[in-house]
PDB file of N, CA and C in Angstrom:
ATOM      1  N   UNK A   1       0.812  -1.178   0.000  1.00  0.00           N
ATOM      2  CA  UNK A   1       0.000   0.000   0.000  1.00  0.00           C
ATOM      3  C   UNK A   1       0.864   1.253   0.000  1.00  0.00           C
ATOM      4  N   UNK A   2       1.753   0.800   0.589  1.00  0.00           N
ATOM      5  CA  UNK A   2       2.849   2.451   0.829  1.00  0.00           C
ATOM      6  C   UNK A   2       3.286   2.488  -0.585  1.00  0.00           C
ATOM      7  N   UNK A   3       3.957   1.279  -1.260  1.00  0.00           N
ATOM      8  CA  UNK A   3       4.775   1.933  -2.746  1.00  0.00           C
ATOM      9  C   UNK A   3       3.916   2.963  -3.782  1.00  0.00           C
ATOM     10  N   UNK A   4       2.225   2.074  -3.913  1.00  0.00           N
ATOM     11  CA  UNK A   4       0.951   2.796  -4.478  1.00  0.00           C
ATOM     12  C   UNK A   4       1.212   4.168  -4.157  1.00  0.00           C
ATOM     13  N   UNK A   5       0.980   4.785  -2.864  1.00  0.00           N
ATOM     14  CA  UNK A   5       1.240   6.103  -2.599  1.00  0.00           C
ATOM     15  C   UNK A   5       2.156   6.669  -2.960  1.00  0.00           C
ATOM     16  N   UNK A   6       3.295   6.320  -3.271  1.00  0.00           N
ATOM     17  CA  UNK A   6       4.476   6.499  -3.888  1.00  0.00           C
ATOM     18  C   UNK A   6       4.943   7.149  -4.932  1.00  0.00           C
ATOM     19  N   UNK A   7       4.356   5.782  -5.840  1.00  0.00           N
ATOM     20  CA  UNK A   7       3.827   6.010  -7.243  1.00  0.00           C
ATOM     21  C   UNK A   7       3.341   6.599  -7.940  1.00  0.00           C
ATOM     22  N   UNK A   8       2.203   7.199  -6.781  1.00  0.00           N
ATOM     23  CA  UNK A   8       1.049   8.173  -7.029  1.00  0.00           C
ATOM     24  C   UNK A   8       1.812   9.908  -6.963  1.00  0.00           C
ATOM     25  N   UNK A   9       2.222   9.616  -6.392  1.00  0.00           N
ATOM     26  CA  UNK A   9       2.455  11.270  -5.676  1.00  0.00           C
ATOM     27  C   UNK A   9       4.191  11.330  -6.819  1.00  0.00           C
ATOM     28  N   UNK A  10       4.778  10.420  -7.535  1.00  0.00           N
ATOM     29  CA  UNK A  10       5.995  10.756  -8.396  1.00  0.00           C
ATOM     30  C   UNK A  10       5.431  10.780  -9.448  1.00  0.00           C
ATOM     31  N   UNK A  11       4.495  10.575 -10.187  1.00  0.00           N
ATOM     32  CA  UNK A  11       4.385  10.164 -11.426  1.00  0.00           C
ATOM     33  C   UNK A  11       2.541  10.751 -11.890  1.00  0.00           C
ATOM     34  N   UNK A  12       1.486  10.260 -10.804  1.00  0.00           N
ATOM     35  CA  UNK A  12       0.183  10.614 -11.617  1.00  0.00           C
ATOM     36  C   UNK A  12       0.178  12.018 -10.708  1.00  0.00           C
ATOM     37  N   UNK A  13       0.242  12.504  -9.399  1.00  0.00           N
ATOM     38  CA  UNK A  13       0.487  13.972  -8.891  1.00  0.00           C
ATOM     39  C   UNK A  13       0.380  15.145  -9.704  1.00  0.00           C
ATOM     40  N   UNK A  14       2.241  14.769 -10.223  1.00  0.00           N
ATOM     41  CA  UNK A  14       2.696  15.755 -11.704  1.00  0.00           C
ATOM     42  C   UNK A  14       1.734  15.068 -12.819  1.00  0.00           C
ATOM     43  N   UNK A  15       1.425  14.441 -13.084  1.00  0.00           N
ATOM     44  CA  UNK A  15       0.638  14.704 -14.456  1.00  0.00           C
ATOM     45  C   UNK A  15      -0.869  14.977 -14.151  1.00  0.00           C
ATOM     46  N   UNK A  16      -1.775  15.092 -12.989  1.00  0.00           N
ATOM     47  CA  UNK A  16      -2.221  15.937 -13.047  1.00  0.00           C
ATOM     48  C   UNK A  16      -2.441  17.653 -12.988  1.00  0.00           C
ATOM     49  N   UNK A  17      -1.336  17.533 -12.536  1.00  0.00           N
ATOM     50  CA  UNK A  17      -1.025  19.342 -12.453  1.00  0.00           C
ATOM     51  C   UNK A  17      -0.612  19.597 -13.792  1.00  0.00           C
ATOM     52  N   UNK A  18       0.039  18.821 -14.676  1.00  0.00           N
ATOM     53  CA  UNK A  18       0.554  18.983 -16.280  1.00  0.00           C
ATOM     54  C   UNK A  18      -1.232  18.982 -17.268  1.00  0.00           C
ATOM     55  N   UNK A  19      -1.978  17.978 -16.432  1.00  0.00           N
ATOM     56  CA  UNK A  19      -3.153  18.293 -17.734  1.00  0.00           C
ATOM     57  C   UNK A  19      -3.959  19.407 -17.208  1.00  0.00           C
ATOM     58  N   UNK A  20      -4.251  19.965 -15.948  1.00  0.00           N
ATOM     59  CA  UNK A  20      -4.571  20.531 -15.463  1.00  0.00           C
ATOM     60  C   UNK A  20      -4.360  22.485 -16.064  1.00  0.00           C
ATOM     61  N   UNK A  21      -3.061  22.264 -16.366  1.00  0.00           N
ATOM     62  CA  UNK A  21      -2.495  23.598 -16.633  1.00  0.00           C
ATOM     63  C   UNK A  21      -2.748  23.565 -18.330  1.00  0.00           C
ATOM     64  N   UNK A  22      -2.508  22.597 -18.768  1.00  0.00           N
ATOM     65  CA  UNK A  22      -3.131  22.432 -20.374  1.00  0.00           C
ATOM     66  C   UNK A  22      -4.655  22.547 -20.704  1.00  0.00           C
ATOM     67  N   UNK A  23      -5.307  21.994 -19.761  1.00  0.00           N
ATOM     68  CA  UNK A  23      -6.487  22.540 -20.000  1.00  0.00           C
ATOM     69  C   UNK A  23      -6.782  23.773 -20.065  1.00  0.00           C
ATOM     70  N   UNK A  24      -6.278  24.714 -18.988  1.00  0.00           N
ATOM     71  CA  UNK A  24      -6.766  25.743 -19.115  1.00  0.00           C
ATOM     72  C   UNK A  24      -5.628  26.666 -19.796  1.00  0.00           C
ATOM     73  N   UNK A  25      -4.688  26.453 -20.648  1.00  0.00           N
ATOM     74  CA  UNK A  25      -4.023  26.887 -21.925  1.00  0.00           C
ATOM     75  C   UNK A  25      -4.856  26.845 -22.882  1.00  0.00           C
ATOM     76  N   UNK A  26      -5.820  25.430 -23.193  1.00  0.00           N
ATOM     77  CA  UNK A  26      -6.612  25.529 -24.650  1.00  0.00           C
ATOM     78  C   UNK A  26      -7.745  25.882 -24.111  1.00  0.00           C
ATOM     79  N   UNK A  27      -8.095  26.771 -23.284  1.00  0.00           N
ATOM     80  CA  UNK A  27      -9.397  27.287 -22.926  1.00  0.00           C
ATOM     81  C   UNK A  27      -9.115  28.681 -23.214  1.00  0.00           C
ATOM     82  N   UNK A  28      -7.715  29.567 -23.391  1.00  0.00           N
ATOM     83  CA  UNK A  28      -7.780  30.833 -23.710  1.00  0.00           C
ATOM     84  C   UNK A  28      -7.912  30.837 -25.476  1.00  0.00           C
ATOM     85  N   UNK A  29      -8.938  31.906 -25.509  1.00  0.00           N
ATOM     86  CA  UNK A  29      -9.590  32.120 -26.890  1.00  0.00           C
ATOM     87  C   UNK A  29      -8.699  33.057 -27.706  1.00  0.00           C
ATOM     88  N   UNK A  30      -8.817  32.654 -28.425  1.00  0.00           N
ATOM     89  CA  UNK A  30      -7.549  33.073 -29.623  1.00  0.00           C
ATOM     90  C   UNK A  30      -7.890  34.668 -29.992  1.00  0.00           C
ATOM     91  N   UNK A  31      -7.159  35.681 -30.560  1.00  0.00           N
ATOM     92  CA  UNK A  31      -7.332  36.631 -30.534  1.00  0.00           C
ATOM     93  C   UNK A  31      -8.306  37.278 -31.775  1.00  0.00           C
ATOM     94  N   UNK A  32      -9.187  37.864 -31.808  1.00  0.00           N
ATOM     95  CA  UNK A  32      -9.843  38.501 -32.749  1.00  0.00           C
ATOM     96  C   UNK A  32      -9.309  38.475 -33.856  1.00  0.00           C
ATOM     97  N   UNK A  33      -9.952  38.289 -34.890  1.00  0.00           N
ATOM     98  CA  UNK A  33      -9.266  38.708 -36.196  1.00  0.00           C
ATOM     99  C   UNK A  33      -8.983  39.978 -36.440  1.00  0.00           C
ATOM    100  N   UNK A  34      -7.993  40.875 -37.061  1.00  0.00           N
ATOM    101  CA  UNK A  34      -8.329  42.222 -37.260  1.00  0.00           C
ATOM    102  C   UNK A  34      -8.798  42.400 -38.588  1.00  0.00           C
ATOM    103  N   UNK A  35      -9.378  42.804 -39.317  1.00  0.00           N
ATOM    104  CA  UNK A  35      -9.749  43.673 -40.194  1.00  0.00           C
ATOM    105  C   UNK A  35      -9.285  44.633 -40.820  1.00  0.00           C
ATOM    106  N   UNK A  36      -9.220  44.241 -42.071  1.00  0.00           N
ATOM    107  CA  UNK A  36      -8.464  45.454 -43.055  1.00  0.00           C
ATOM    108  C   UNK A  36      -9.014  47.156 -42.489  1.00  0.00           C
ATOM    109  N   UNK A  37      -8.810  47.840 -42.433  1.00  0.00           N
ATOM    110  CA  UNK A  37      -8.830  49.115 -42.685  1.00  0.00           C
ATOM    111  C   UNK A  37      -8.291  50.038 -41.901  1.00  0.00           C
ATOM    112  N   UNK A  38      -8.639  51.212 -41.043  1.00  0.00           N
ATOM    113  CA  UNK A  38      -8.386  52.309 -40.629  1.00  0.00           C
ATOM    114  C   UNK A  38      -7.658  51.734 -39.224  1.00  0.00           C
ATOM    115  N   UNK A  39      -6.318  51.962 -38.639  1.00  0.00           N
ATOM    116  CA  UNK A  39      -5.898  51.358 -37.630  1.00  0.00           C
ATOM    117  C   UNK A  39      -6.052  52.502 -36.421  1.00  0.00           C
ATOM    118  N   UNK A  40      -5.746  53.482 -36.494  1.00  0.00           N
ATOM    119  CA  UNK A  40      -5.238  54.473 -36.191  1.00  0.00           C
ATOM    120  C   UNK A  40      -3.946  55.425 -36.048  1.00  0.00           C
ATOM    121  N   UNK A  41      -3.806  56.457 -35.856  1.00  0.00           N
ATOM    122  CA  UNK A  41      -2.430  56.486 -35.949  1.00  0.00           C
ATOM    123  C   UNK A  41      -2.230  56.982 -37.334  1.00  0.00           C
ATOM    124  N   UNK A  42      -3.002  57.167 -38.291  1.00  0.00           N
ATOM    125  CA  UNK A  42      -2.697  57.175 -39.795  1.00  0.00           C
ATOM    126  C   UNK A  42      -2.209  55.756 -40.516  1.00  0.00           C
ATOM    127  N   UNK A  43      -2.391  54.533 -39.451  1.00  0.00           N
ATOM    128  CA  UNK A  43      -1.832  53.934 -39.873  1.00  0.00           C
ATOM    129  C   UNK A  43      -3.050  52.876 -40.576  1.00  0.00           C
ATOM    130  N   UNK A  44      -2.641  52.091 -41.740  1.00  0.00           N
ATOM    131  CA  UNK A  44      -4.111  51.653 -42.162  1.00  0.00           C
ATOM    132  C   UNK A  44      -3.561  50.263 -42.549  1.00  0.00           C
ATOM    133  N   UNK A  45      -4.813  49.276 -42.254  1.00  0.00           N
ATOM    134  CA  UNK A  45      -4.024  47.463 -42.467  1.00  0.00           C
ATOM    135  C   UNK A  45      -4.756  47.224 -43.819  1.00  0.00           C
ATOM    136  N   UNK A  46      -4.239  46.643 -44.768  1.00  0.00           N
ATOM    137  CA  UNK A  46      -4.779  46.338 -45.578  1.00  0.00           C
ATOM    138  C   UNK A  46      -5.322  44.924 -46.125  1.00  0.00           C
ATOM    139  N   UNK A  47      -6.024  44.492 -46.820  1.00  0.00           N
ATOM    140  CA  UNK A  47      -6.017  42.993 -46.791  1.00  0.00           C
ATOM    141  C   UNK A  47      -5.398  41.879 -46.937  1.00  0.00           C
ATOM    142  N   UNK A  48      -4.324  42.150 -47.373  1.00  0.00           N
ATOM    143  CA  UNK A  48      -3.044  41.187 -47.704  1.00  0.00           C
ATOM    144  C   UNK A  48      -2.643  41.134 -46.190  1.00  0.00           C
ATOM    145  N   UNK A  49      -2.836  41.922 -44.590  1.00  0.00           N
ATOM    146  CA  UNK A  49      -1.939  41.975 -43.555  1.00  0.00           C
ATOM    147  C   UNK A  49      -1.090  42.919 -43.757  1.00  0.00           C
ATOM    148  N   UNK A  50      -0.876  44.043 -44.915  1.00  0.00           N
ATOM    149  CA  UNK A  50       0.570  44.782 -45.059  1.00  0.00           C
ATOM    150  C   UNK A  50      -0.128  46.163 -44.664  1.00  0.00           C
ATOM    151  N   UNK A  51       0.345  46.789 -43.310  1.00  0.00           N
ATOM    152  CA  UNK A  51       0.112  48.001 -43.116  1.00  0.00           C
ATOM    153  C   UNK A  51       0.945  49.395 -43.610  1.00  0.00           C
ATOM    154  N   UNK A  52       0.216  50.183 -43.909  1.00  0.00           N
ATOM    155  CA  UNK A  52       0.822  51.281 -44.816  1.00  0.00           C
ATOM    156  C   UNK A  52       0.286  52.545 -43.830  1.00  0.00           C
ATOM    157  N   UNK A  53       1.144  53.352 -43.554  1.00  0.00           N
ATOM    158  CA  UNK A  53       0.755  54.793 -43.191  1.00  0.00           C
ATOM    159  C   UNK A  53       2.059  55.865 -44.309  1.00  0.00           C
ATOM    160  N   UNK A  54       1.135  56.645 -44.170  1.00  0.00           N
ATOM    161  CA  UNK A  54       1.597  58.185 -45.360  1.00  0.00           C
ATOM    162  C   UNK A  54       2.956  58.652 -44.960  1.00  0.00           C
ATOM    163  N   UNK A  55       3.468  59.334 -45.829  1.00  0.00           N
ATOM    164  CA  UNK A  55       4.548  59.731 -45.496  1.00  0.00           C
ATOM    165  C   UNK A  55       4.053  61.689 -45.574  1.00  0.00           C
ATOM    166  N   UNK A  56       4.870  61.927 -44.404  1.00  0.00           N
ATOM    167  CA  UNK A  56       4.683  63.249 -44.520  1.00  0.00           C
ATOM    168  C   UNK A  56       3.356  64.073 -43.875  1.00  0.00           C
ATOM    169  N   UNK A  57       2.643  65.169 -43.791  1.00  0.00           N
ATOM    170  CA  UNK A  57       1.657  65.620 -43.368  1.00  0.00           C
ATOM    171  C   UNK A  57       0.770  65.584 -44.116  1.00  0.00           C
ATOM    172  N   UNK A  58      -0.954  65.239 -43.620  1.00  0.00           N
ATOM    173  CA  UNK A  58      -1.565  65.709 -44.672  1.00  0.00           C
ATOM    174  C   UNK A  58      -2.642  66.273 -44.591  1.00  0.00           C
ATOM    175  N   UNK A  59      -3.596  66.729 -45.607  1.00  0.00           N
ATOM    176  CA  UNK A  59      -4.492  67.993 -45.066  1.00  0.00           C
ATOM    177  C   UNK A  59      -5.718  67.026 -45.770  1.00  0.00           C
ATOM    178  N   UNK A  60      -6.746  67.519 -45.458  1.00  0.00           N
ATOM    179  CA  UNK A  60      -7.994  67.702 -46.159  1.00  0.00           C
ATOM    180  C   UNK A  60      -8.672  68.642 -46.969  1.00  0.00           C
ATOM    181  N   UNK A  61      -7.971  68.463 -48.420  1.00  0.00           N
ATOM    182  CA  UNK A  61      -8.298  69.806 -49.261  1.00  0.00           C
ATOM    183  C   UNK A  61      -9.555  69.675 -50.087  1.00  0.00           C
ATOM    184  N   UNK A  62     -10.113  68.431 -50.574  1.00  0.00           N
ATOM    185  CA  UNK A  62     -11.239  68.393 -51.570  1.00  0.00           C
ATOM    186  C   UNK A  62     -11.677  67.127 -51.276  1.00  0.00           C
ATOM    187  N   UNK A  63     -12.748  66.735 -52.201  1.00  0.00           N
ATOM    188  CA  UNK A  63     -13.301  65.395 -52.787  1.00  0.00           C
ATOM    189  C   UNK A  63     -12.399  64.928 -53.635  1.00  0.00           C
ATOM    190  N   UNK A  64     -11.879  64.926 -54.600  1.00  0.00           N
ATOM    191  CA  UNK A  64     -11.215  64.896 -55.724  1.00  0.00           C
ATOM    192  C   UNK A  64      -9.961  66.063 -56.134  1.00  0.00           C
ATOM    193  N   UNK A  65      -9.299  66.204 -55.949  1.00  0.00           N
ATOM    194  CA  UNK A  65      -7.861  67.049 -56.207  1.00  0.00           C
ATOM    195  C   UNK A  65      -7.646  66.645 -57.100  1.00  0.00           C
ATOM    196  N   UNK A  66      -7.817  67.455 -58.899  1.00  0.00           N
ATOM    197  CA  UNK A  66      -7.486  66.578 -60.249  1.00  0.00           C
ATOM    198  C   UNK A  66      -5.649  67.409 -60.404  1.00  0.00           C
ATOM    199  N   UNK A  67      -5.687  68.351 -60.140  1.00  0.00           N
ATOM    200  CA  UNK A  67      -4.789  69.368 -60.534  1.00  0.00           C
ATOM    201  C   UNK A  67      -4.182  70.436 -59.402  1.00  0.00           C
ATOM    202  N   UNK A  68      -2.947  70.375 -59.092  1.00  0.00           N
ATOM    203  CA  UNK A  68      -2.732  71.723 -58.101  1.00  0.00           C
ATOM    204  C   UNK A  68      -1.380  72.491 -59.172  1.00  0.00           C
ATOM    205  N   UNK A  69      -1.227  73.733 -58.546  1.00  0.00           N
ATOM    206  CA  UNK A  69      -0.571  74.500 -59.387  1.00  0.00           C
ATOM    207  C   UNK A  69      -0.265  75.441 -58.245  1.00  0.00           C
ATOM    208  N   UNK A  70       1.263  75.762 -57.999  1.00  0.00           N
ATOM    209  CA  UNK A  70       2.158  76.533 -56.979  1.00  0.00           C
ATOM    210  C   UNK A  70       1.607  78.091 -57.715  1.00  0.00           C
ATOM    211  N   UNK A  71       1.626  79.094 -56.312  1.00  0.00           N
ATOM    212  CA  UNK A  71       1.527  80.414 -56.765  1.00  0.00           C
ATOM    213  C   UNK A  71       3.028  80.704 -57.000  1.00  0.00           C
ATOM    214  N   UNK A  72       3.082  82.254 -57.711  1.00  0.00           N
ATOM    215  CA  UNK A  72       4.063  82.463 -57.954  1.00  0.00           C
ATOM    216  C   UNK A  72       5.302  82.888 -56.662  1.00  0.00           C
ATOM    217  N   UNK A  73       4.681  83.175 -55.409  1.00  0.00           N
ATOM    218  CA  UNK A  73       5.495  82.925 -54.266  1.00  0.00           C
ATOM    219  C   UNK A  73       5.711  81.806 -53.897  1.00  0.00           C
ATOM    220  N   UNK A  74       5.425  80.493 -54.150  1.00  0.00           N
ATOM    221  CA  UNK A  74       5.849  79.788 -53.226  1.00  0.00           C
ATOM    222  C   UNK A  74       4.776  79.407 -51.927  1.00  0.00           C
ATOM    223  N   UNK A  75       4.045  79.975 -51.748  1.00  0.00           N
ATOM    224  CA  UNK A  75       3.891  79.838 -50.608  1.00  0.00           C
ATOM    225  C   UNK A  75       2.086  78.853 -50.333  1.00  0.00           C
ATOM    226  N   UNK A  76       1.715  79.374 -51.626  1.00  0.00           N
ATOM    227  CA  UNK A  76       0.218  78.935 -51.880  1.00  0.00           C
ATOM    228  C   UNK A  76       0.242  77.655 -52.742  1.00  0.00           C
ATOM    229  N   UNK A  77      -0.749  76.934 -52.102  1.00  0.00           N
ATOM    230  CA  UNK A  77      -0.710  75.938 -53.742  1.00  0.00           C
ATOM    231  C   UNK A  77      -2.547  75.854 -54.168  1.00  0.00           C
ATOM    232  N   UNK A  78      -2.702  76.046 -55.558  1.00  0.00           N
ATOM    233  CA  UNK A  78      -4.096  76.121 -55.930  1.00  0.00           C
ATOM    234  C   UNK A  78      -4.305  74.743 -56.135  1.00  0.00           C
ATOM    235  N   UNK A  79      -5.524  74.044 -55.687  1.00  0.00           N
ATOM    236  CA  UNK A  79      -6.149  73.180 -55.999  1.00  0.00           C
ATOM    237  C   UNK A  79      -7.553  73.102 -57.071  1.00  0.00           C
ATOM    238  N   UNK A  80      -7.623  72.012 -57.469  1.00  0.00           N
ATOM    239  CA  UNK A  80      -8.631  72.109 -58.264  1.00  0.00           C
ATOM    240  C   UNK A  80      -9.677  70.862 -57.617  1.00  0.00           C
ATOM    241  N   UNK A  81     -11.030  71.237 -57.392  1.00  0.00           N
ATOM    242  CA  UNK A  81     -11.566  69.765 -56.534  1.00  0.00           C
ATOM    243  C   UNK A  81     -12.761  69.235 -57.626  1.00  0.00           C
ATOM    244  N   UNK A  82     -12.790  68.660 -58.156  1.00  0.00           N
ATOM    245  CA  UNK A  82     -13.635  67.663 -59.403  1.00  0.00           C
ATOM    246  C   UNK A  82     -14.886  66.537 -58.733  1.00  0.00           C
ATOM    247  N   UNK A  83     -14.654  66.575 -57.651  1.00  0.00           N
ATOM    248  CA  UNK A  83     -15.833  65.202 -57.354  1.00  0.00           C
ATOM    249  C   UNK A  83     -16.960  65.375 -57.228  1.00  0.00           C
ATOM    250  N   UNK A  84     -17.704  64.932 -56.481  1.00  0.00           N
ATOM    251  CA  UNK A  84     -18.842  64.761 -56.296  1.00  0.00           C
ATOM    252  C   UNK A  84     -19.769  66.086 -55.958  1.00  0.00           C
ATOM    253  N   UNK A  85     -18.612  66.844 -54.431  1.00  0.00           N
ATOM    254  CA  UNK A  85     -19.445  67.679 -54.621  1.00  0.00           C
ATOM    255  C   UNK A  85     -19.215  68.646 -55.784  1.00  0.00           C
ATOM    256  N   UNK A  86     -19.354  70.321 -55.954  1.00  0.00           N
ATOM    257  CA  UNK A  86     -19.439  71.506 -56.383  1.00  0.00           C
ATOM    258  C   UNK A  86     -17.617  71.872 -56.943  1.00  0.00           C
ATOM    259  N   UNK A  87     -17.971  71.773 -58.551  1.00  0.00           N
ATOM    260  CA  UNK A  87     -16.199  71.923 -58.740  1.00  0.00           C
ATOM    261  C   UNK A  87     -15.680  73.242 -57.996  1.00  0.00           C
ATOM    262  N   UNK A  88     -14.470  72.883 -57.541  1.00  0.00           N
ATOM    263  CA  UNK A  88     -13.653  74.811 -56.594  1.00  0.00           C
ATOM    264  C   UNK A  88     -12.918  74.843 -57.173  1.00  0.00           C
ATOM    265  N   UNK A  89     -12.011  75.398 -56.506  1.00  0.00           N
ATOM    266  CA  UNK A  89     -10.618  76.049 -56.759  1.00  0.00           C
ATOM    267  C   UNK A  89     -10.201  76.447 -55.041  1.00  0.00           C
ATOM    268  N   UNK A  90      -9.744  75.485 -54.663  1.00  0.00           N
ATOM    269  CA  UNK A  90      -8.980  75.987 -53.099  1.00  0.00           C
ATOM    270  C   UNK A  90      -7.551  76.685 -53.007  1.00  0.00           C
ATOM    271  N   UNK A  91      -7.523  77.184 -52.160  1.00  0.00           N
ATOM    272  CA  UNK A  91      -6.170  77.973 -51.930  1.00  0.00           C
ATOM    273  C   UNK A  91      -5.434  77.287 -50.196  1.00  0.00           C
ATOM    274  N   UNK A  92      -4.851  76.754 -50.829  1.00  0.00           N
ATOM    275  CA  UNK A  92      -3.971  76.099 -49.992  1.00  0.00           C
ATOM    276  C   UNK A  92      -2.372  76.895 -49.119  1.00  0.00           C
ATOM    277  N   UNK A  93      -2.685  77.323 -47.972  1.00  0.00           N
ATOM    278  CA  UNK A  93      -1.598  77.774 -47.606  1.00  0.00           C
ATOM    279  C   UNK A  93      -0.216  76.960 -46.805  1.00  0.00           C
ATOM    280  N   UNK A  94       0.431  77.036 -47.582  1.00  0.00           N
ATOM    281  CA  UNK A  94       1.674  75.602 -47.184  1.00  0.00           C
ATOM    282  C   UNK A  94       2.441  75.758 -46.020  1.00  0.00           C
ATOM    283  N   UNK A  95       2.349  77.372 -45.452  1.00  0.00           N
ATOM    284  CA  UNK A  95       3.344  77.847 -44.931  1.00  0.00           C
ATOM    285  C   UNK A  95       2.597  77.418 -43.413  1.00  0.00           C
ATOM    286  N   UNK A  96       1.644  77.873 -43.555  1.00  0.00           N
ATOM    287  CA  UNK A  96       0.356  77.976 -41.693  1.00  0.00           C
ATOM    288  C   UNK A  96      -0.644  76.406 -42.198  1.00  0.00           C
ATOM    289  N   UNK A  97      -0.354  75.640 -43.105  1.00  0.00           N
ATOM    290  CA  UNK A  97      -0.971  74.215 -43.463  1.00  0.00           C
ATOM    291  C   UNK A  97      -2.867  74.369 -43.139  1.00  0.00           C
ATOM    292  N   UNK A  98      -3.083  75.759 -43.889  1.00  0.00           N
ATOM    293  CA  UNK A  98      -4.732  75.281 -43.488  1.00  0.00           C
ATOM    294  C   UNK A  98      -5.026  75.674 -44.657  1.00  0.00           C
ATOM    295  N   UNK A  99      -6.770  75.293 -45.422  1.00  0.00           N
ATOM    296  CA  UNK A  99      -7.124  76.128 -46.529  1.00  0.00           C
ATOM    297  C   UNK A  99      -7.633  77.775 -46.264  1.00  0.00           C
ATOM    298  N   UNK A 100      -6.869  78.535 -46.913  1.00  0.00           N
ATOM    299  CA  UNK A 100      -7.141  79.809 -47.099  1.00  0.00           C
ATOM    300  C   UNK A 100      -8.652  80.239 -47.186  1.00  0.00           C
ATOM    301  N   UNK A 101      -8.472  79.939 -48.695  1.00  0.00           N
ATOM    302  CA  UNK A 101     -10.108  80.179 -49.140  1.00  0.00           C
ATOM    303  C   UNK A 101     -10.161  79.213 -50.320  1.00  0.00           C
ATOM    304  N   UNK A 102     -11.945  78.724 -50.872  1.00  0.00           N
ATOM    305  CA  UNK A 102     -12.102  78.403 -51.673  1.00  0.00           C
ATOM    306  C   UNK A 102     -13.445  78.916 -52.750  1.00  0.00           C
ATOM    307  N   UNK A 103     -13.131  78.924 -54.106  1.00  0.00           N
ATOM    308  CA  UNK A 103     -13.758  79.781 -54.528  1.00  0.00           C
ATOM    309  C   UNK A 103     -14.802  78.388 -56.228  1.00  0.00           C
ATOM    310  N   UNK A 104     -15.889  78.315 -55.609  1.00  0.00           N
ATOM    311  CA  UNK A 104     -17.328  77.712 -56.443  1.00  0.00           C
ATOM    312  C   UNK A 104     -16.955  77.880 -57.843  1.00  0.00           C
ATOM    313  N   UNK A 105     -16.591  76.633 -58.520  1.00  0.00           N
ATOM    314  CA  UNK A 105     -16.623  77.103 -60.608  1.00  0.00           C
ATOM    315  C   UNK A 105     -17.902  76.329 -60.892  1.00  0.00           C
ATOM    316  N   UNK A 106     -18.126  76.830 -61.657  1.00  0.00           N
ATOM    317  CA  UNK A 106     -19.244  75.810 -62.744  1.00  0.00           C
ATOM    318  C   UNK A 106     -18.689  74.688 -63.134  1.00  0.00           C
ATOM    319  N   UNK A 107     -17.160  74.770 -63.861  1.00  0.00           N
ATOM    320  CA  UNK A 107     -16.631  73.238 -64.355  1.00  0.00           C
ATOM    321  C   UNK A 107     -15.065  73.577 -64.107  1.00  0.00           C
ATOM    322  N   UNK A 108     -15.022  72.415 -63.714  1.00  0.00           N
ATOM    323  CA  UNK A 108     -13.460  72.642 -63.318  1.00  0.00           C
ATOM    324  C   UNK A 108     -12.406  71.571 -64.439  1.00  0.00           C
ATOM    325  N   UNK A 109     -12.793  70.831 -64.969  1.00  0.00           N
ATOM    326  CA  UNK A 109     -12.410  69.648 -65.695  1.00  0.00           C
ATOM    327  C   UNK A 109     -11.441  70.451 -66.907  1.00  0.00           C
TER     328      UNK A 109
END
């Protein structure tokens, strides 16, 4: 009767504490999938898994930006906005990074 106890406590002891701790290893749930798109950060996942963020600063100038064109200082850049909404013409100031003003065309194309 004593070796049984023995036996028990070298050999089945540890292997219940070994399935014990495995069980509750395959009981933690695997992590969410993530989803392609907007990560934060500027940073964005795409569907392949390959995340891409921008290089550089960037603004929100139009729907569609077909065309920009530098003023003759330097300092402005004209946009042209084509989409969906109302064609413009924005004035982009590069120096203070906000839009100036923007001014309503009939067709901008």
């Amino acid at each position: 009767m004593r070796r049984q106890t023995v036996v028990f406590l070298l050999i089945g002891f540890p292997l219940a504490l070994l399935s014990t701790a495995l069980v509750g290893v395959a009981q933690w749930a695997a992590p969410a999938p993530r989803r392609p798109g907007v990560l934060g950060g500027g940073v964005t996942l795409l569907p392949n898994g390959w995340q891409i963020a921008p290089a550089g600063r960037h603004s929100q100038i139009g729907d569609l930006p077909l065309n920009m064109v530098w003023a003759p200082d330097g300092r402005y850049l004209i946009v042209t906005n084509n989409g969906w909404s109302r064609p413009s013409l924005t004035i982009f100031d590069t120096a203070n990074f906000y839009i100036k003003s923007a001014l309503a065309v009939e067709h901008a194309w």
